[in-house]
Protein backbone atom coordinates (compact mmCIF):
# COMPACT_ATOMS: atom_id res chain seq x y z
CA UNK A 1 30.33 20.68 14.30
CA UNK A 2 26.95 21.51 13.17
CA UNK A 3 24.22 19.02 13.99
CA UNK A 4 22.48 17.99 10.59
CA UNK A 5 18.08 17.91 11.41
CA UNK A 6 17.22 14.63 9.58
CA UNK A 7 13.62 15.81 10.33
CA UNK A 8 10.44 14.28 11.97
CA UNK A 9 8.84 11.10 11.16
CA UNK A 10 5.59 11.12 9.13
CA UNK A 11 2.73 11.35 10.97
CA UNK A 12 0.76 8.67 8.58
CA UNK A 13 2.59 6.69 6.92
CA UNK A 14 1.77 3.70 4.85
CA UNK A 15 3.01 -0.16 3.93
CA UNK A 16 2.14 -2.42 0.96
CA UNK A 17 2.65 -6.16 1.90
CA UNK A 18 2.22 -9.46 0.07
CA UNK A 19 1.47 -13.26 0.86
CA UNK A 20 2.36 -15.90 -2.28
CA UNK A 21 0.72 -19.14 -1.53
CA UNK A 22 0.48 -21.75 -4.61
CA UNK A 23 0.36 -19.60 -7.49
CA UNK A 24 -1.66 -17.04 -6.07
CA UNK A 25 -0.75 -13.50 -4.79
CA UNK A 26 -2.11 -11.49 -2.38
CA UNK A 27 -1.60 -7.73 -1.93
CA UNK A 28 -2.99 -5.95 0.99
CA UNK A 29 -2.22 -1.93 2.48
CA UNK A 30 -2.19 -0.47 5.31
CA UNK A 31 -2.17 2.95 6.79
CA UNK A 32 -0.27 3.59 10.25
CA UNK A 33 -0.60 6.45 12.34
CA UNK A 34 1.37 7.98 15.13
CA UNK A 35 -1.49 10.17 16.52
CA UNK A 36 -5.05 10.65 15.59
CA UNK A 37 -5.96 10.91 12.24
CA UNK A 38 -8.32 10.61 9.43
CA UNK A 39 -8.71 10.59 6.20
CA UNK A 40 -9.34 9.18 2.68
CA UNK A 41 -6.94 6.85 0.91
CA UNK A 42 -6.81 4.92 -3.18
CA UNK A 43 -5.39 1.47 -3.55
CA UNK A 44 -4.35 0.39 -7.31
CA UNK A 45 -3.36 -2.89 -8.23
CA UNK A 46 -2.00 -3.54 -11.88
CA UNK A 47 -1.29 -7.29 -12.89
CA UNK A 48 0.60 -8.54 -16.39
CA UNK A 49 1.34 -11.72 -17.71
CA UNK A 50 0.70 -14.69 -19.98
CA UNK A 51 -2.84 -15.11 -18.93
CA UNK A 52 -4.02 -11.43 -19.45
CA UNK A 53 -3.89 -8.29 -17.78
CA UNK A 54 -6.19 -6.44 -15.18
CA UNK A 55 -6.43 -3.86 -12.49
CA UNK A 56 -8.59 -2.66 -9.95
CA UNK A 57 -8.88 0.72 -7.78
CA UNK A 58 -10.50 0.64 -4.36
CA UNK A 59 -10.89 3.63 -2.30
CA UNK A 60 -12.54 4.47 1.55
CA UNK A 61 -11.84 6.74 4.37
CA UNK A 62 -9.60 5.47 7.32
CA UNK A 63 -9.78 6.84 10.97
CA UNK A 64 -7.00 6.06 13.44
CA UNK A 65 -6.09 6.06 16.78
CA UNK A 66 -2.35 6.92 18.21
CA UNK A 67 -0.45 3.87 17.23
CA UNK A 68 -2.93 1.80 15.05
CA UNK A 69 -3.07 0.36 12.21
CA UNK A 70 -6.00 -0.51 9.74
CA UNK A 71 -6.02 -1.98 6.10
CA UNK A 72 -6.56 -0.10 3.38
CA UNK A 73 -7.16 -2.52 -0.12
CA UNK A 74 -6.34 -5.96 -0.80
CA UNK A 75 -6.56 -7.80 -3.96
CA UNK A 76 -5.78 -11.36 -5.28
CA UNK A 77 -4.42 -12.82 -8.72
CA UNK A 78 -2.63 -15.39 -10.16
CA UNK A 79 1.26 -14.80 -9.96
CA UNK A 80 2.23 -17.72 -12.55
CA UNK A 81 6.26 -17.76 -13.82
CA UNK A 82 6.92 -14.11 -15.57
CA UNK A 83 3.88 -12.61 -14.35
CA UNK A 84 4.27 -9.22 -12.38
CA UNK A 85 2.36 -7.26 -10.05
CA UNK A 86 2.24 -3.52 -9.09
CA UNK A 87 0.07 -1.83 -6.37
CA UNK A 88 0.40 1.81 -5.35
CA UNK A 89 -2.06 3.18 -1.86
CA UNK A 90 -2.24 6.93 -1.89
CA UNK A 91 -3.98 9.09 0.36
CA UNK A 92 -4.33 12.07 2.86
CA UNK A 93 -4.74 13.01 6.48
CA UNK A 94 -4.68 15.76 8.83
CA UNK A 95 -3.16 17.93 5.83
CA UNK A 96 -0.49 15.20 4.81
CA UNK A 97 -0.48 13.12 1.69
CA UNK A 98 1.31 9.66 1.65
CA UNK A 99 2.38 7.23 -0.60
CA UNK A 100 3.75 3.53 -0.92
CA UNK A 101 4.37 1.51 -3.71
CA UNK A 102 4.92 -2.70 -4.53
CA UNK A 103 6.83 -4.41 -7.57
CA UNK A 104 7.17 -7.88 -8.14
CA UNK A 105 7.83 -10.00 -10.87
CA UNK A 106 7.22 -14.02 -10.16
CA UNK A 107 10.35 -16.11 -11.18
C-alpha cells in the first residue's frame, strides 16, 4: 500500500476569534508562526443589521518568532437579535499568503 503525503503544515497560519458580552461583539486576529517570519497582513470587518451597516479595514506588518503569536485587527459592534458579522485577515510572509475567515449571525 502506497502511503498518501497529506503535506506539511503552513508555516503562518492565521485564526479569527470572537468574545459576545451584553450585546456587543468583539472580533480580534491573529497570525501564528512556526518559525521566523514577517510580513504584512489586512483585517476586514463587515457588520449588517437593523441598526445600520458598517465596515472597517485595518492593516500593519507582523514579525514573529518560532512559536508566537501576535494580533493582527480587532474591532467592536453591536451584535443585537438578526444582526451578523463577517471578518476576513489576509496577508503574506516569507513568500506565503494566508487566509481566515468569521461568520456569525446573532440569534
Amino acid at each position: 500500500m502506497d502511503a498518501v503525503d497529506t503535506g506539511s503544515p503552513p508555516v503562518i497560519s492565521c485564526q479569527i476569534e470572537a468574545d459576545k458580552s451584553r450585546g456587543t461583539i468583539n472580533v480580534h486576529g491573529k497570525i501564528i508562526s512556526i518559525s521566523p517570519a514577517s510580513g504584512r497582513y489586512i483585517f476586514e470587518m463587515k457588520k449588517e443589521g437593523k441598526s445600520g451597516s458598517s465596515s472597517i479595514q485595518q492593516s500593519g506588518n507582523f514579525s514573529l518568532s518560532v512559536g508566537e503569536t501576535v494580533g493582527a485587527g480587532q474591532s467592536s459592534t453591536d451584535f443585537r437579535k438578526g444582526t451578523r458579522v463577517r471578518a476576513r485577515l489576509t496577508g503574506e510572509g516569507l513568500g506565503q499568503k494566508f487566509s481566515c475567515d468569521f461568520d456569525e449571525i446573532s440569534e
